[in-house]
Protein backbone atom coordinates (compact mmCIF):
# COMPACT_ATOMS: atom_id res chain seq x y z
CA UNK A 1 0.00 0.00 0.00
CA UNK A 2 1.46 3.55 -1.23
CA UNK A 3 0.15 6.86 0.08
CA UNK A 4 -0.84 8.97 -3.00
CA UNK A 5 -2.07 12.23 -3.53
CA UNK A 6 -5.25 13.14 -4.36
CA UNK A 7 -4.80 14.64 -8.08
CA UNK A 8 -3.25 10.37 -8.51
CA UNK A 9 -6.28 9.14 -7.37
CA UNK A 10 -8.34 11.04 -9.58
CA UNK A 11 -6.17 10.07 -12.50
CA UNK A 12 -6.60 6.59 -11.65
CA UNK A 13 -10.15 6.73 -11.32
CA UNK A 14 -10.96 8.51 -14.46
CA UNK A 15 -8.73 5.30 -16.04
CA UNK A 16 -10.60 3.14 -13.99
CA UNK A 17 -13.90 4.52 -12.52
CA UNK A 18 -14.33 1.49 -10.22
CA UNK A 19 -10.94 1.95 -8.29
CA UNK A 20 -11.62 1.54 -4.87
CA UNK A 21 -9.47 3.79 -1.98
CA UNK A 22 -8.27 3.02 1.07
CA UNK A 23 -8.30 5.86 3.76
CA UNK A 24 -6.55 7.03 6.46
CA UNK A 25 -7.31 9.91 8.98
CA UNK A 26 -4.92 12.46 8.56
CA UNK A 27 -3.15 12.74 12.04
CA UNK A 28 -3.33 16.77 12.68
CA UNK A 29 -5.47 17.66 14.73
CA UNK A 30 -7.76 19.73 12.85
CA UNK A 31 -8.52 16.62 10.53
CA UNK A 32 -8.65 14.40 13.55
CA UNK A 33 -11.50 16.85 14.56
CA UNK A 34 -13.37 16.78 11.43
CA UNK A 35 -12.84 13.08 11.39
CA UNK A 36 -14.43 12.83 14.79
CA UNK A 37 -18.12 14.89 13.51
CA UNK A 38 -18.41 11.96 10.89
CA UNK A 39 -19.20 9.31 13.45
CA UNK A 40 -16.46 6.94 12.31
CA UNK A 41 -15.64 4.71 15.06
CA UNK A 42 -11.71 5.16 15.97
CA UNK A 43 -9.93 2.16 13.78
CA UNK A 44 -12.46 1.41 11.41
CA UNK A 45 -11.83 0.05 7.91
CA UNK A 46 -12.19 3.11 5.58
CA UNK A 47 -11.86 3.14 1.29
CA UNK A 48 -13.34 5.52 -1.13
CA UNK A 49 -14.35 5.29 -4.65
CA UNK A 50 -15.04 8.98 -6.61
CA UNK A 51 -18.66 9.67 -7.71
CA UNK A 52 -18.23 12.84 -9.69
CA UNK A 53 -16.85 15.81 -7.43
CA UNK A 54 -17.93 13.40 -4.18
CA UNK A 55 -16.29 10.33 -2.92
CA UNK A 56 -18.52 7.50 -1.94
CA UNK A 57 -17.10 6.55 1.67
CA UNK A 58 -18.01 3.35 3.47
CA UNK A 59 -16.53 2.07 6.46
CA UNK A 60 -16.38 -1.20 9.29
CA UNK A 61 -15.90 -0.44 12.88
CA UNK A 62 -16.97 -3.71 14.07
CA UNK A 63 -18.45 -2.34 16.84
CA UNK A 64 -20.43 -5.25 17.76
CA UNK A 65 -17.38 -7.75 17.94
CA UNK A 66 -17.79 -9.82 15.02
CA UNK A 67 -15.54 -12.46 15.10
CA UNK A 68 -13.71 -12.41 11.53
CA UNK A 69 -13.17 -8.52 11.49
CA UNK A 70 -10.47 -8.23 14.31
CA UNK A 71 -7.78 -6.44 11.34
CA UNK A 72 -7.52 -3.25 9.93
CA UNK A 73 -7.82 -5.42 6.29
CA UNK A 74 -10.52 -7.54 7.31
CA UNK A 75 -12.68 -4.56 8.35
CA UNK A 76 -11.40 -2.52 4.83
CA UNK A 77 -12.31 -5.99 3.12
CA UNK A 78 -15.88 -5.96 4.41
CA UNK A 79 -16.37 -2.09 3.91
CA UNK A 80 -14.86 -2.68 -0.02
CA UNK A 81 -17.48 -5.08 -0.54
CA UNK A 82 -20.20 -3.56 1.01
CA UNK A 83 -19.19 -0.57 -1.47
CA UNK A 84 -18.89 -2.63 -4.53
CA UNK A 85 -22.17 -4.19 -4.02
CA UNK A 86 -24.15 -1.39 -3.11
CA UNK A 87 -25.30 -2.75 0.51
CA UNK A 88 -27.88 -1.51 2.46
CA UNK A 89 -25.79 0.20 5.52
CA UNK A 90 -25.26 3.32 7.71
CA UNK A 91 -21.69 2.66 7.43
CA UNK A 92 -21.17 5.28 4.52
CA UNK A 93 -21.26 8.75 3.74
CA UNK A 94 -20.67 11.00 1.02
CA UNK A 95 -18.30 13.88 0.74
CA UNK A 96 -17.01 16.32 -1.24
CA UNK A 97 -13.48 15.70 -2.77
CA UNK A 98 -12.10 18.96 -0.98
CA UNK A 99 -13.55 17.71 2.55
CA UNK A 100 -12.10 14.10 1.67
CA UNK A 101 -8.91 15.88 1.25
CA UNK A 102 -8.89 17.49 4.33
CA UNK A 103 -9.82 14.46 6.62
CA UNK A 104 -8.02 11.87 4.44
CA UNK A 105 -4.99 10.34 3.63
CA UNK A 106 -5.08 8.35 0.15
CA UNK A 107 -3.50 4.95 -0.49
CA UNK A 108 -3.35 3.30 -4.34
CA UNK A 109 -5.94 1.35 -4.75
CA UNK A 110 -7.34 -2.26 -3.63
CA UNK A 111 -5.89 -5.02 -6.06
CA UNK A 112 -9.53 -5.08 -8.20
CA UNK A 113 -11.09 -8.92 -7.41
CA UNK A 114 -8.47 -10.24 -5.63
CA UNK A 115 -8.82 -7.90 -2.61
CA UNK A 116 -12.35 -7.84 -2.56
């Protein structure tokens, strides 16, 4: 995994519209702040895909203990999926690309199939 910036990601994604993200909260504290009014849970699995000037975020914080999401992957794995097919969840938001920018680092994105 390679952090990226965000004018990358949005190359990549207009080659490849179906790239999925991973996220990271930046660690100043102003993002940490603006992290904390999105209700993510502290840890959670986080990846992004771009919609247009918005990036679809979903997220796993298994906050009710589930037994095969103990690792930062397996919690990205089940957030990735739940993005890819569209799940019915409150895990997910939707935020502008400047906001994501602010809160967010980027990474390269998820090996297509094999990762999900």
């Amino acid at each position: 995994m390679i952090e990226i910036n965000f004018e990358e990601a949005a190359e990549i994604a207009a080659s490849d519209p179906q790239a999925v993200f991973r996220l990271r909260p930046k660690a100043d504290p102003e993002a940490i702040a603006r992290f904390e009014k999105l209700g993510i849970a502290p840890d959670s699995g986080i990846v992004g895909q771009y919609q247009d000037d918005y990036m679809a975020v979903y997220y796993e914080g298994n906050l009710h203990g589930a037994c095969n999401l103990n690792t930062l992957e397996e919690k990205e794995r089940c957030a990735a999926n739940r993005l890819k097919h569209r799940y019915p969840t409150v895990a997910r938001t939707w935020l502008p690309i400047e906001t994501t920018q602010a809160v967010f680092d980027i990474f390269t994105p998820t090996s297509g199939e094999a990762w999900l």
